[in-house]
PDB file of N, CA and C in Angstrom:
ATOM      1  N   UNK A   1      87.017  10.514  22.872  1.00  0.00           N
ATOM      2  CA  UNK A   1      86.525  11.674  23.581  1.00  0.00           C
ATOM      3  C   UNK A   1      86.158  11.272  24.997  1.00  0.00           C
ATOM      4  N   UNK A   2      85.445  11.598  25.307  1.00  0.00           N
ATOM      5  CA  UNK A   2      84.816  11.444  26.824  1.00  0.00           C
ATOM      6  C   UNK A   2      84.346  10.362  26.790  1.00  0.00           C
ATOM      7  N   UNK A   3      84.463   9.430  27.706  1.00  0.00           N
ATOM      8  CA  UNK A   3      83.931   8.180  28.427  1.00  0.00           C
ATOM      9  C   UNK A   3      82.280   8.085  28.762  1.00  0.00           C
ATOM     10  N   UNK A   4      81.226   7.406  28.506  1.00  0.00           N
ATOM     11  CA  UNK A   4      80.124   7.784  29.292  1.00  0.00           C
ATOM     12  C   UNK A   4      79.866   6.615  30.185  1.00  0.00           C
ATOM     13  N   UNK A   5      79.233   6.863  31.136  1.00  0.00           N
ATOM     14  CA  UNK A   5      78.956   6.665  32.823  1.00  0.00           C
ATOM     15  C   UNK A   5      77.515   6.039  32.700  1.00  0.00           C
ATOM     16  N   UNK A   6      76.423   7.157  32.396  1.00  0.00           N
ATOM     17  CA  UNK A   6      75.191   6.916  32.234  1.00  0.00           C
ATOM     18  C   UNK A   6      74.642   6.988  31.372  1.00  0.00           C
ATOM     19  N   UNK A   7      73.857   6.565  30.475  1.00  0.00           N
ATOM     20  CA  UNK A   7      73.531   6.708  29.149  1.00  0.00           C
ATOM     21  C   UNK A   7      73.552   8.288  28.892  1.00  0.00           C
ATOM     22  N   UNK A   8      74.043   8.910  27.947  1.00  0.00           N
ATOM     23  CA  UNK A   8      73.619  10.545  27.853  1.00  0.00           C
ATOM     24  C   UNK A   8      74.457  11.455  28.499  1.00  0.00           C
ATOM     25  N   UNK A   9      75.105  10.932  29.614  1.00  0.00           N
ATOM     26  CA  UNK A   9      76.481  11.395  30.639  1.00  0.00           C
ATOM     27  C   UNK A   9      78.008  11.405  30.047  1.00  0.00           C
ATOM     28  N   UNK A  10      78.486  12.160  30.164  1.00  0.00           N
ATOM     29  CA  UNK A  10      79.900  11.805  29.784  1.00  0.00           C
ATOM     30  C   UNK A  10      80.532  13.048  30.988  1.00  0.00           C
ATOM     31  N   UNK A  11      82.056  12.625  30.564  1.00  0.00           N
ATOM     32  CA  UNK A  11      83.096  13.742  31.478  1.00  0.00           C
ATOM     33  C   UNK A  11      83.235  14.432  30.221  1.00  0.00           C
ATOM     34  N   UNK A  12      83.722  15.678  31.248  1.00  0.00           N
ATOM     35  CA  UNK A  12      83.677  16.536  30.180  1.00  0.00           C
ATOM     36  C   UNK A  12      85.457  18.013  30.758  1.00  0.00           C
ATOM     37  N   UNK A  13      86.333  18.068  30.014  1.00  0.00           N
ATOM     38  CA  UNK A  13      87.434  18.685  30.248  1.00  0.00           C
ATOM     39  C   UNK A  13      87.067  20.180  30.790  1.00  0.00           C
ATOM     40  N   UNK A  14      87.441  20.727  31.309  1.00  0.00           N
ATOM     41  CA  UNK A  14      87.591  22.825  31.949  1.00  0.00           C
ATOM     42  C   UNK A  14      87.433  22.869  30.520  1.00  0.00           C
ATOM     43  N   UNK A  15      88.220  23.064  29.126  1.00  0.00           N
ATOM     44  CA  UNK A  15      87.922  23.463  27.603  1.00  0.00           C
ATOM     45  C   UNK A  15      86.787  23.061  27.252  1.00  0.00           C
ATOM     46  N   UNK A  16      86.526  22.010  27.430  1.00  0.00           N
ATOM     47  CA  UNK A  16      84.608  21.054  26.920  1.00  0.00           C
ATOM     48  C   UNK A  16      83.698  22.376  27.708  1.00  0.00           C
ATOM     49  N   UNK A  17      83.833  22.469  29.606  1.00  0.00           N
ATOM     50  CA  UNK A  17      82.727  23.121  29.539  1.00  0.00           C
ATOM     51  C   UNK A  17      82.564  24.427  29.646  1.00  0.00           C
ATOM     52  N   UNK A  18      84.345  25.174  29.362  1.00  0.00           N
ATOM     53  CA  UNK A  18      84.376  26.521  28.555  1.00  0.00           C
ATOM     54  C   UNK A  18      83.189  26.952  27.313  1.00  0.00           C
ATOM     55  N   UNK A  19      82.998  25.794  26.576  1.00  0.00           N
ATOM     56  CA  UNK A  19      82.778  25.342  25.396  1.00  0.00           C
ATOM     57  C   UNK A  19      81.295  25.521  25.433  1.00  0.00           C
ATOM     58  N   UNK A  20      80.332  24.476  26.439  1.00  0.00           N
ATOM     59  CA  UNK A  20      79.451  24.627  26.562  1.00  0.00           C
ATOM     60  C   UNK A  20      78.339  25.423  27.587  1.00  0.00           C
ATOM     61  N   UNK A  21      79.042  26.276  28.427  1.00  0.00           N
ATOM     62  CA  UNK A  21      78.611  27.541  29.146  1.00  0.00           C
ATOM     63  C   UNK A  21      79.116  29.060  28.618  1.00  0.00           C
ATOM     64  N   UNK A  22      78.141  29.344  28.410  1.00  0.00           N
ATOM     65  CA  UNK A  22      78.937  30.764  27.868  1.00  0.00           C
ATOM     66  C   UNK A  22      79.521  31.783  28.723  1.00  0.00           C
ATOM     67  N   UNK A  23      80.142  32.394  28.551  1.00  0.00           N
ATOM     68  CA  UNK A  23      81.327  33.162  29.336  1.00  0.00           C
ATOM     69  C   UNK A  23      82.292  32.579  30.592  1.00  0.00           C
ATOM     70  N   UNK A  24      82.255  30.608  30.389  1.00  0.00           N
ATOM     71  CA  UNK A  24      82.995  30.184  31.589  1.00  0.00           C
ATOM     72  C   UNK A  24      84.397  30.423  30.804  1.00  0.00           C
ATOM     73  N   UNK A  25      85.562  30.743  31.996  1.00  0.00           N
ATOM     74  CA  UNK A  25      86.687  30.561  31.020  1.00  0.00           C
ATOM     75  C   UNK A  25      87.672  29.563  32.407  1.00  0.00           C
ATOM     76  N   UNK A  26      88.649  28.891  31.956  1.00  0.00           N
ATOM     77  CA  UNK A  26      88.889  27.805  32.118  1.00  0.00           C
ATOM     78  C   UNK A  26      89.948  28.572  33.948  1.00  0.00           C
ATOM     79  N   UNK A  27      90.113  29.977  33.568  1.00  0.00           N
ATOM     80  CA  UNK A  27      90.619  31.062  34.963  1.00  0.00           C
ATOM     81  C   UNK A  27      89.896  30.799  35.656  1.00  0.00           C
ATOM     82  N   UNK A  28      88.645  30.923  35.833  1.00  0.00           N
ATOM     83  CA  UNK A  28      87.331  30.635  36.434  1.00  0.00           C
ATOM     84  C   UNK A  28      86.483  29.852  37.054  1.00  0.00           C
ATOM     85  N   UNK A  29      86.817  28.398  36.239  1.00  0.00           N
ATOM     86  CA  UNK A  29      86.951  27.066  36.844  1.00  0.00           C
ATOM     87  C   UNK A  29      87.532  26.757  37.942  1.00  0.00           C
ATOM     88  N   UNK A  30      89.225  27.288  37.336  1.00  0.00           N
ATOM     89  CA  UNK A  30      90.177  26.504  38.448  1.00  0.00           C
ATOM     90  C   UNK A  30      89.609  27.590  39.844  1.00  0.00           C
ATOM     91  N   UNK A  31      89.548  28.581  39.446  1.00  0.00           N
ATOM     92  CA  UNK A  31      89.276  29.909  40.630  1.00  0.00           C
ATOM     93  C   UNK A  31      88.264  28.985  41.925  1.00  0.00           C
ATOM     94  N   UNK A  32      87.347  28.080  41.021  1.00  0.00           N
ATOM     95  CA  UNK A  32      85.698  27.902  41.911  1.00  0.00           C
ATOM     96  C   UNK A  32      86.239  26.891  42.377  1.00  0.00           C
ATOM     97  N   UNK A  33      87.463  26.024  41.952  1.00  0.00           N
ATOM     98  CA  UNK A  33      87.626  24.757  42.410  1.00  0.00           C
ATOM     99  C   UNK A  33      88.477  24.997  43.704  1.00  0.00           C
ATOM    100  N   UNK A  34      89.355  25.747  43.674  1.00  0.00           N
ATOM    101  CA  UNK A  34      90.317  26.320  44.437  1.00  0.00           C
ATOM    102  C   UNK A  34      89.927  26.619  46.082  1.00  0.00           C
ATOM    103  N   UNK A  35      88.629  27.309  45.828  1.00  0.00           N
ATOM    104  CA  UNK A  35      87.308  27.999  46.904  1.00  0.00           C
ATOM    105  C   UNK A  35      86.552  26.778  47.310  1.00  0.00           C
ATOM    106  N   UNK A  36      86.196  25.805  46.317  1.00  0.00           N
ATOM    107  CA  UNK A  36      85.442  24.175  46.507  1.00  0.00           C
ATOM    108  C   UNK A  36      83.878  24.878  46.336  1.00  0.00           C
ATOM    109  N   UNK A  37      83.852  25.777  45.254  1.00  0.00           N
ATOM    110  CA  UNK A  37      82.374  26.095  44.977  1.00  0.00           C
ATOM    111  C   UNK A  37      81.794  25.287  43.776  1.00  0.00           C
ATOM    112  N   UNK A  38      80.787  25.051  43.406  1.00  0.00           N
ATOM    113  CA  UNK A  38      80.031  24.417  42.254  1.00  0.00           C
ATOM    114  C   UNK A  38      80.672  24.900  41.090  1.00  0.00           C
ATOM    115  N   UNK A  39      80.933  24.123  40.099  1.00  0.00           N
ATOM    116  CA  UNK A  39      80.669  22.632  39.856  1.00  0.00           C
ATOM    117  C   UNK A  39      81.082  22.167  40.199  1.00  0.00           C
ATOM    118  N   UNK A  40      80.793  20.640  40.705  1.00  0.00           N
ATOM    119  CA  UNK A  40      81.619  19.663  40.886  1.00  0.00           C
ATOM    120  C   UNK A  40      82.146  19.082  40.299  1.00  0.00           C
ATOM    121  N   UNK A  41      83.636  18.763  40.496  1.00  0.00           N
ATOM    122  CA  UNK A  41      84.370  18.191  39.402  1.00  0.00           C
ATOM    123  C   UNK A  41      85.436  16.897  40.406  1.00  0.00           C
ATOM    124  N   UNK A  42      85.918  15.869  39.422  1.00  0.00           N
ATOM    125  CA  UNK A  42      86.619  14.871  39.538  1.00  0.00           C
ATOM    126  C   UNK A  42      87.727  14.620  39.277  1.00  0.00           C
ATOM    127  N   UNK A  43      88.526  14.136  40.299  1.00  0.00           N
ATOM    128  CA  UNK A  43      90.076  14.500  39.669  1.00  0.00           C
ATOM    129  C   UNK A  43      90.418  13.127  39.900  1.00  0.00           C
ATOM    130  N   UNK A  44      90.505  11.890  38.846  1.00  0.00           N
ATOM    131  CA  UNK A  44      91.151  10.966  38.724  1.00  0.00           C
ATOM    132  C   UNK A  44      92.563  10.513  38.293  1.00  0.00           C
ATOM    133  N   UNK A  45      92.828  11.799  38.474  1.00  0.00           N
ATOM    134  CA  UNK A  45      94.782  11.735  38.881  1.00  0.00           C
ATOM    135  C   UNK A  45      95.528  13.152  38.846  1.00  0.00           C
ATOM    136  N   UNK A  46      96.316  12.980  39.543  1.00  0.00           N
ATOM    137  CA  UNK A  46      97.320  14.376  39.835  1.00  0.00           C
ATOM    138  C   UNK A  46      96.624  15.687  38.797  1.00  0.00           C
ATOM    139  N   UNK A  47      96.974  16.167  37.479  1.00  0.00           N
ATOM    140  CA  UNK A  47      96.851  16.726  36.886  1.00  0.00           C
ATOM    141  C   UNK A  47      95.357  16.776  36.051  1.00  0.00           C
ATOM    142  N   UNK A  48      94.826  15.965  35.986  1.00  0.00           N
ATOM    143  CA  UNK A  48      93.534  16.209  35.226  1.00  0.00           C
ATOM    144  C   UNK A  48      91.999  16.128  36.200  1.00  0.00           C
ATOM    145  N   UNK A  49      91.246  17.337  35.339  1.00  0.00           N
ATOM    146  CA  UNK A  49      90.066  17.256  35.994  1.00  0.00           C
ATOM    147  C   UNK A  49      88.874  17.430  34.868  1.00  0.00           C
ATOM    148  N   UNK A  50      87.796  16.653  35.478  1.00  0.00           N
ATOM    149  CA  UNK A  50      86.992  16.514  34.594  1.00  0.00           C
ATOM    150  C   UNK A  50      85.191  16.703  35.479  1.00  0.00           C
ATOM    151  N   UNK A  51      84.492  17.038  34.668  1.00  0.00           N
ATOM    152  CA  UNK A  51      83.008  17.428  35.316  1.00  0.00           C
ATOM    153  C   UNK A  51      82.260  16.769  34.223  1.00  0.00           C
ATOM    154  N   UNK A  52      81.254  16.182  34.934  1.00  0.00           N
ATOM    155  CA  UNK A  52      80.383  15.252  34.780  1.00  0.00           C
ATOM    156  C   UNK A  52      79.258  16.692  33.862  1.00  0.00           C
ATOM    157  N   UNK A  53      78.580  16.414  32.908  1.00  0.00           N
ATOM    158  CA  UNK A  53      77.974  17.008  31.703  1.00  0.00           C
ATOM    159  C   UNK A  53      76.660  17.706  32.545  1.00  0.00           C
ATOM    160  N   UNK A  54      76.083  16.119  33.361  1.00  0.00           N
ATOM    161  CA  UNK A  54      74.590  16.269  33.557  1.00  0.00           C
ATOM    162  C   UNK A  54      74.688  17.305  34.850  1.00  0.00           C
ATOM    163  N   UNK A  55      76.085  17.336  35.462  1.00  0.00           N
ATOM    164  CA  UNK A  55      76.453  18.110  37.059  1.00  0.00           C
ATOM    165  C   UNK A  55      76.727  19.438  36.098  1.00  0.00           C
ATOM    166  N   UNK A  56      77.231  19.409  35.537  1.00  0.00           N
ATOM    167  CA  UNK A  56      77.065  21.502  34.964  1.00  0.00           C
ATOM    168  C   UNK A  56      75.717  21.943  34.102  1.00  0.00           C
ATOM    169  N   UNK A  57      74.972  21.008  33.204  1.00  0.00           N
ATOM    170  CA  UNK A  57      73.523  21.347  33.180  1.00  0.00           C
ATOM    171  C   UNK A  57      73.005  21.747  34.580  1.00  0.00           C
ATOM    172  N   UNK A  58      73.088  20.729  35.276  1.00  0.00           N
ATOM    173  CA  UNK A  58      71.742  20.979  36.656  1.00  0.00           C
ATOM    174  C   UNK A  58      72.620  22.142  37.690  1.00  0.00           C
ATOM    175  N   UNK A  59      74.087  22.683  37.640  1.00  0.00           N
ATOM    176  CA  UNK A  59      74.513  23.569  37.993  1.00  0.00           C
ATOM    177  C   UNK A  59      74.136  25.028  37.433  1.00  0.00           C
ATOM    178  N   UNK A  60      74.224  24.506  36.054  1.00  0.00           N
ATOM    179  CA  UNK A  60      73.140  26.314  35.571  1.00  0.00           C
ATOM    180  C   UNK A  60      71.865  26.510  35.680  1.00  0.00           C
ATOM    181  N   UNK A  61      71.139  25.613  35.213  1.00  0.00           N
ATOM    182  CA  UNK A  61      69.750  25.353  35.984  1.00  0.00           C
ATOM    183  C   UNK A  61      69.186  25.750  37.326  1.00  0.00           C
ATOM    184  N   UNK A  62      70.319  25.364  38.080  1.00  0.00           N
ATOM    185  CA  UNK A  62      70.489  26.030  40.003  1.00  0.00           C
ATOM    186  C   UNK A  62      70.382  27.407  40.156  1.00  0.00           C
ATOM    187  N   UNK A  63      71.266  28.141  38.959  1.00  0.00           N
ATOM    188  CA  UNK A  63      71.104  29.382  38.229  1.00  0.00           C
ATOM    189  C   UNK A  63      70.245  30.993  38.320  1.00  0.00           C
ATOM    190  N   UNK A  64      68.719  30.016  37.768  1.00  0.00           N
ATOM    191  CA  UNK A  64      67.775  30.525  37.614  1.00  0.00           C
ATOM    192  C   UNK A  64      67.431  31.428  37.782  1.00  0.00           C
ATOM    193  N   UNK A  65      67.309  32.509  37.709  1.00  0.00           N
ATOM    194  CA  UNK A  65      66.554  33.973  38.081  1.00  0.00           C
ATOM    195  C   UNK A  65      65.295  34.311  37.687  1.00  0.00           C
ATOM    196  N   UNK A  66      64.122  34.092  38.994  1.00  0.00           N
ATOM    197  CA  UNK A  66      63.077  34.319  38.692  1.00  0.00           C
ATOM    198  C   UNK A  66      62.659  36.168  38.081  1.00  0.00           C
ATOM    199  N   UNK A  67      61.907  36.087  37.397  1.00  0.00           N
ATOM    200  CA  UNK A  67      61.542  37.676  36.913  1.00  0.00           C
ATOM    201  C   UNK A  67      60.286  37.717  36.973  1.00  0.00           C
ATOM    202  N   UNK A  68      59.716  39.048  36.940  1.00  0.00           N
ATOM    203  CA  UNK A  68      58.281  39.469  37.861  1.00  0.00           C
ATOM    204  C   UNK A  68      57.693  39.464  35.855  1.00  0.00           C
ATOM    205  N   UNK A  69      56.456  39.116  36.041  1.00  0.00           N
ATOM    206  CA  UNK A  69      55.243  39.492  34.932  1.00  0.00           C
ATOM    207  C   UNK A  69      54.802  40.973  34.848  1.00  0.00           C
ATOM    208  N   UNK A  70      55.243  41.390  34.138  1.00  0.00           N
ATOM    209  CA  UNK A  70      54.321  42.692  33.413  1.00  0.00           C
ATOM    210  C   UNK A  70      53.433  43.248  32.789  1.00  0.00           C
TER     211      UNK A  70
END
């Protein structure tokens, strides 16, 4: 499977983090990569790309939408 980097880190495939964000779909990815918007991702050869696990956690996290107390 995925290689890890930092303890707890691994790469992770466009299907992996289809997988683990809900409603990403892999159209969507390539769309943000295309534009050079977040996530960041790594392309260690022609055809494949891969995003680092702990870089799309702290990308949804970035996310956040504060909401007012009622």
């Amino acid at each position: 499977m995925a290689r890890a980097w930092i303890s707890g880190d691994r790469y992770l495939s466009p299907a992996m983090v289809c997988e683990l964000v809900p409603g990403m779909t892999i159209d969507v990815l390539s769309a943000r990569r295309r534009q050079r918007l977040s996530p960041p991702y790594y392309k260690p050869s022609g055809n494949t790309v891969l995003y680092r696990e702990s870089e799309i956690h702290a990308w949804v996290d970035a996310s956040r939408v504060e909401t007012r107390e009622r």
